[in-house]
Protein backbone atom coordinates (compact mmCIF):
# COMPACT_ATOMS: atom_id res chain seq x y z
CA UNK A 1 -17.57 28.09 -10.09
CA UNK A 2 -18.69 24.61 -8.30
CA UNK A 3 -16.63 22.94 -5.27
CA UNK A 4 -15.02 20.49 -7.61
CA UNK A 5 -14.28 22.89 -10.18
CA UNK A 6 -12.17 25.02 -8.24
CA UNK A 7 -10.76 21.86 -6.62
CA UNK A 8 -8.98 20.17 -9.58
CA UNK A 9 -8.41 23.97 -10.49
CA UNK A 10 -6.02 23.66 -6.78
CA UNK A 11 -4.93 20.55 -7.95
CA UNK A 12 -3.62 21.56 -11.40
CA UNK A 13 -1.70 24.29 -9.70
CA UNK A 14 0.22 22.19 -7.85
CA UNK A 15 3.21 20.81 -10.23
CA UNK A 16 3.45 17.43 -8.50
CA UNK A 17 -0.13 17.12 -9.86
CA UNK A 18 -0.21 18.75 -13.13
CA UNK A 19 2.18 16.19 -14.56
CA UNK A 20 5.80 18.12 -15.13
CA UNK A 21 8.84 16.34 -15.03
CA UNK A 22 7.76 13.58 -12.91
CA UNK A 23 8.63 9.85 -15.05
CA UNK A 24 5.93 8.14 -16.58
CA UNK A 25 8.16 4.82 -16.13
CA UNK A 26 11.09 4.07 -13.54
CA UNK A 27 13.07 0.73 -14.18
CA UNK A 28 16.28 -0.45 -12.23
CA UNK A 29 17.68 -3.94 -11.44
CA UNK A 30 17.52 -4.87 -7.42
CA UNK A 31 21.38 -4.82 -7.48
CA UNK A 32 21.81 -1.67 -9.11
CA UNK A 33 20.21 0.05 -6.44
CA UNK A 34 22.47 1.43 -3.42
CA UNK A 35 21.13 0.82 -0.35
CA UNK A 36 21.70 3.37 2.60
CA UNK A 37 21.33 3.18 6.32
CA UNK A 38 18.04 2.88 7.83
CA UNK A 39 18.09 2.74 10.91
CA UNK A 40 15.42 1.30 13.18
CA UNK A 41 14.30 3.21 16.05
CA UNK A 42 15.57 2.05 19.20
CA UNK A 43 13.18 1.72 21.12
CA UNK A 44 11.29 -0.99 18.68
CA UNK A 45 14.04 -3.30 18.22
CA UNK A 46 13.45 -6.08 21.20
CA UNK A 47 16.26 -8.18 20.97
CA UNK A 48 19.91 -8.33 18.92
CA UNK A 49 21.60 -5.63 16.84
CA UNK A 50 19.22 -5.76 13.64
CA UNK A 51 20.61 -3.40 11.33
CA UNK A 52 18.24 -1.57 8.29
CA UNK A 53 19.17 -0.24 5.15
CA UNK A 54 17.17 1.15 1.91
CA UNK A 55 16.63 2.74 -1.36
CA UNK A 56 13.54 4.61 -3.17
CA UNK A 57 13.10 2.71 -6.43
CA UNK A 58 10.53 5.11 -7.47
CA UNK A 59 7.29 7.52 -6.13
CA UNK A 60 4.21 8.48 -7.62
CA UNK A 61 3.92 12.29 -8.64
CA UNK A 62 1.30 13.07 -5.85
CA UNK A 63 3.89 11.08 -3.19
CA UNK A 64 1.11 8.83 -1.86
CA UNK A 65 2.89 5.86 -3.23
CA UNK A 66 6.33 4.26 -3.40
CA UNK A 67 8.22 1.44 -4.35
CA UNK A 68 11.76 1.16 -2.24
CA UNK A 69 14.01 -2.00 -1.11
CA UNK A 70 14.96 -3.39 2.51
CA UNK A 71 17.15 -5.44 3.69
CA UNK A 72 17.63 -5.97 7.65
CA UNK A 73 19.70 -7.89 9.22
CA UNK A 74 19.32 -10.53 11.93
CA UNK A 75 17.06 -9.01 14.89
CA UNK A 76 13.74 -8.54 16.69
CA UNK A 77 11.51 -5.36 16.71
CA UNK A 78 7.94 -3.46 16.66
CA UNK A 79 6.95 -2.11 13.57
CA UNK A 80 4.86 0.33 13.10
CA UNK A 81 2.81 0.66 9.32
CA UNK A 82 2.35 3.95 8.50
CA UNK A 83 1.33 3.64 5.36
CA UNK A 84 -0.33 0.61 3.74
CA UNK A 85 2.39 -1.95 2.58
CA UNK A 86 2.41 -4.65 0.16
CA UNK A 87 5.86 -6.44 0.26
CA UNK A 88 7.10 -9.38 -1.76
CA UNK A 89 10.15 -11.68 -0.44
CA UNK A 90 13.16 -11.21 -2.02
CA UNK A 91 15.89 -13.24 -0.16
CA UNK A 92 16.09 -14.63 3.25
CA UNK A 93 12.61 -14.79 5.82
CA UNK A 94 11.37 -13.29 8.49
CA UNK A 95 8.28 -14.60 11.40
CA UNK A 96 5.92 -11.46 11.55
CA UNK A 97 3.49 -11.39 15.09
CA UNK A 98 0.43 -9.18 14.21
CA UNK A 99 -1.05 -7.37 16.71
CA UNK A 100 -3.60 -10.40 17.91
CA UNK A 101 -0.11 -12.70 18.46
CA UNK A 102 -1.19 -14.48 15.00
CA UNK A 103 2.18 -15.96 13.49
CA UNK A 104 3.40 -16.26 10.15
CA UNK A 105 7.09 -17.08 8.62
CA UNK A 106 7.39 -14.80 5.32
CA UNK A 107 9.94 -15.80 2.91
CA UNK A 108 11.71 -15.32 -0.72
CA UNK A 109 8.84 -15.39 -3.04
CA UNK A 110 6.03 -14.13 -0.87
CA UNK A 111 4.20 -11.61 -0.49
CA UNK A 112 2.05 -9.98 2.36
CA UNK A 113 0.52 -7.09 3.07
CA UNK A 114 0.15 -4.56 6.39
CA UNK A 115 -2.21 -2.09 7.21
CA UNK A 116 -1.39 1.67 7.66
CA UNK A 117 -1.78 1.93 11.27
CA UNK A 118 -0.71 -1.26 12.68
CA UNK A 119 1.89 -2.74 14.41
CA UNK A 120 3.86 -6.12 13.93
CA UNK A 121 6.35 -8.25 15.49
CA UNK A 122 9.80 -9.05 13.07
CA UNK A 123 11.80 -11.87 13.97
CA UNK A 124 14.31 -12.34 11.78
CA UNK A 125 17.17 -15.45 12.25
CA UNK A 126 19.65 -14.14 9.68
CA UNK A 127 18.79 -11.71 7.32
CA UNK A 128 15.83 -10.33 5.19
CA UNK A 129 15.35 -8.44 2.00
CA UNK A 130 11.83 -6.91 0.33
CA UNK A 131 10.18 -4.84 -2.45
CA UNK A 132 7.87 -2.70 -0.68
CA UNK A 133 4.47 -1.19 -2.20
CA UNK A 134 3.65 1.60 -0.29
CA UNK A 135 0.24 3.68 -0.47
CA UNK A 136 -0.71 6.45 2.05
CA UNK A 137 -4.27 6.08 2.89
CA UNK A 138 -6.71 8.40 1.92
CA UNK A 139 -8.86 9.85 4.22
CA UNK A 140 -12.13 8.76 4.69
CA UNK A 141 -14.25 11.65 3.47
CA UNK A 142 -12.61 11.28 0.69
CA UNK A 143 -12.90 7.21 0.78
CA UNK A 144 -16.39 7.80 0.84
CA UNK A 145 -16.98 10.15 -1.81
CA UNK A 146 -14.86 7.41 -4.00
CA UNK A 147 -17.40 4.65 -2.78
CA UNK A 148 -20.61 6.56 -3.38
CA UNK A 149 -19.16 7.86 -7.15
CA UNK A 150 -18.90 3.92 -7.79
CA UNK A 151 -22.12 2.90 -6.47
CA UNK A 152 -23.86 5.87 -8.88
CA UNK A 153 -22.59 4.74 -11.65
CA UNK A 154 -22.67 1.28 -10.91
CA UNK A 155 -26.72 2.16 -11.03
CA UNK A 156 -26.13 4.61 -14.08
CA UNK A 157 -25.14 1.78 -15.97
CA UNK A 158 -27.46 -0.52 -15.37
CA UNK A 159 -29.96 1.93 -17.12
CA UNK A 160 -33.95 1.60 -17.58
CA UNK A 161 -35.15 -2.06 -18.13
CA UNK A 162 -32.13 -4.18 -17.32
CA UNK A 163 -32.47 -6.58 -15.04
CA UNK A 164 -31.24 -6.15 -11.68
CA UNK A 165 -30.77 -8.65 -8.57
CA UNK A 166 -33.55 -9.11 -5.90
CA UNK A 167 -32.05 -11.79 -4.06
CA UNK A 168 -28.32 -10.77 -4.27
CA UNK A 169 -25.36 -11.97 -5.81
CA UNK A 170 -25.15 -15.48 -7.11
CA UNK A 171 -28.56 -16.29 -7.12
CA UNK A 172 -31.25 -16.19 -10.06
CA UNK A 173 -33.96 -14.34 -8.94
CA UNK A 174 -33.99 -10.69 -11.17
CA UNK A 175 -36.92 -8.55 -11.63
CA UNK A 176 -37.08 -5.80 -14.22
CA UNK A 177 -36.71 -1.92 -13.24
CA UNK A 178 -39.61 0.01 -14.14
């Protein structure tokens, strides 16, 4: 039995994997969903009282992603991403400090996104609320198998006698395989 065989043979064991119960599709309205204390950890929060709160709108079946709401009030504090995050703006604004001391004011309606492993700066005057995307990273053996398994069949596709760049994209120089 090959490697991979007996690898999605582990994986189909597992019953977050193999499907189960897990929901296909997850749907609530922002205000339906309670939000419970989250508290920041103390030794982040820099300046005022700023006081957390969420709720888990949903998670994939293999827990490498989530969707959850946050709302924080006003406050400033370290954050650290431990996971990549995508979040989009619901109400209020905050000014976010990356870790180079680049400054940006966030509010309703837009969306940013942090990368697992950094740190930023939240300054927020009154209060903020967010969707947030949430993907753990995979790790990069595994990054790199994914990246080689698209550049294979990338060429795969291109088959015998189609025309591939010489001088890269955008330009029209093409030659044809042999």
């Amino acid at each position: 039995m090959s490697l991979l065989s007996q690898l999605v043979e582990i994986a189909l064991d597992d019953p977050k994997l193999a499907g189960g119960s897990h929901p296909a599709f997850v749907s609530a309205a922002l205000a339906g969903l309670e939000l419970q204390s989250s508290p920041i950890e103390p030794s982040w929060i820099l300046a005022g009282d700023p006081r957390a709160e969420g709720a888990l709108h949903s998670q994939s079946a293999d827990a490498c992603s989530s969707t959850t709401v946050w709302a924080c009030s006003a406050g400033k504090f370290r954050w650290n991403f431990v996971w990549d995050e995508t979040v989009y703006i619901v109400s209020g604004s905050v000014v976010v400090t990356d870790e180079t001391g680049a400054t940006s004011t966030i509010s309703a309606g837009d969306v940013a996104y942090f990368a697992a492993g950094s740190w930023a700066t939240w300054e927020i005057a009154d209060h903020v609320k967010k969707v947030a995307f949430c993907r753990k990273p995979f790790p990069t053996p595994v990054v790199a198998a994914m990246s080689a398994k698209r550049r294979l069949w990338k060429l795969l596709r291109r088959g015998p006698g189609i025309a591939a760049p010489v001088a890269g994209p955008g330009l029209a120089l093409t030659a044809k395989k042999p």
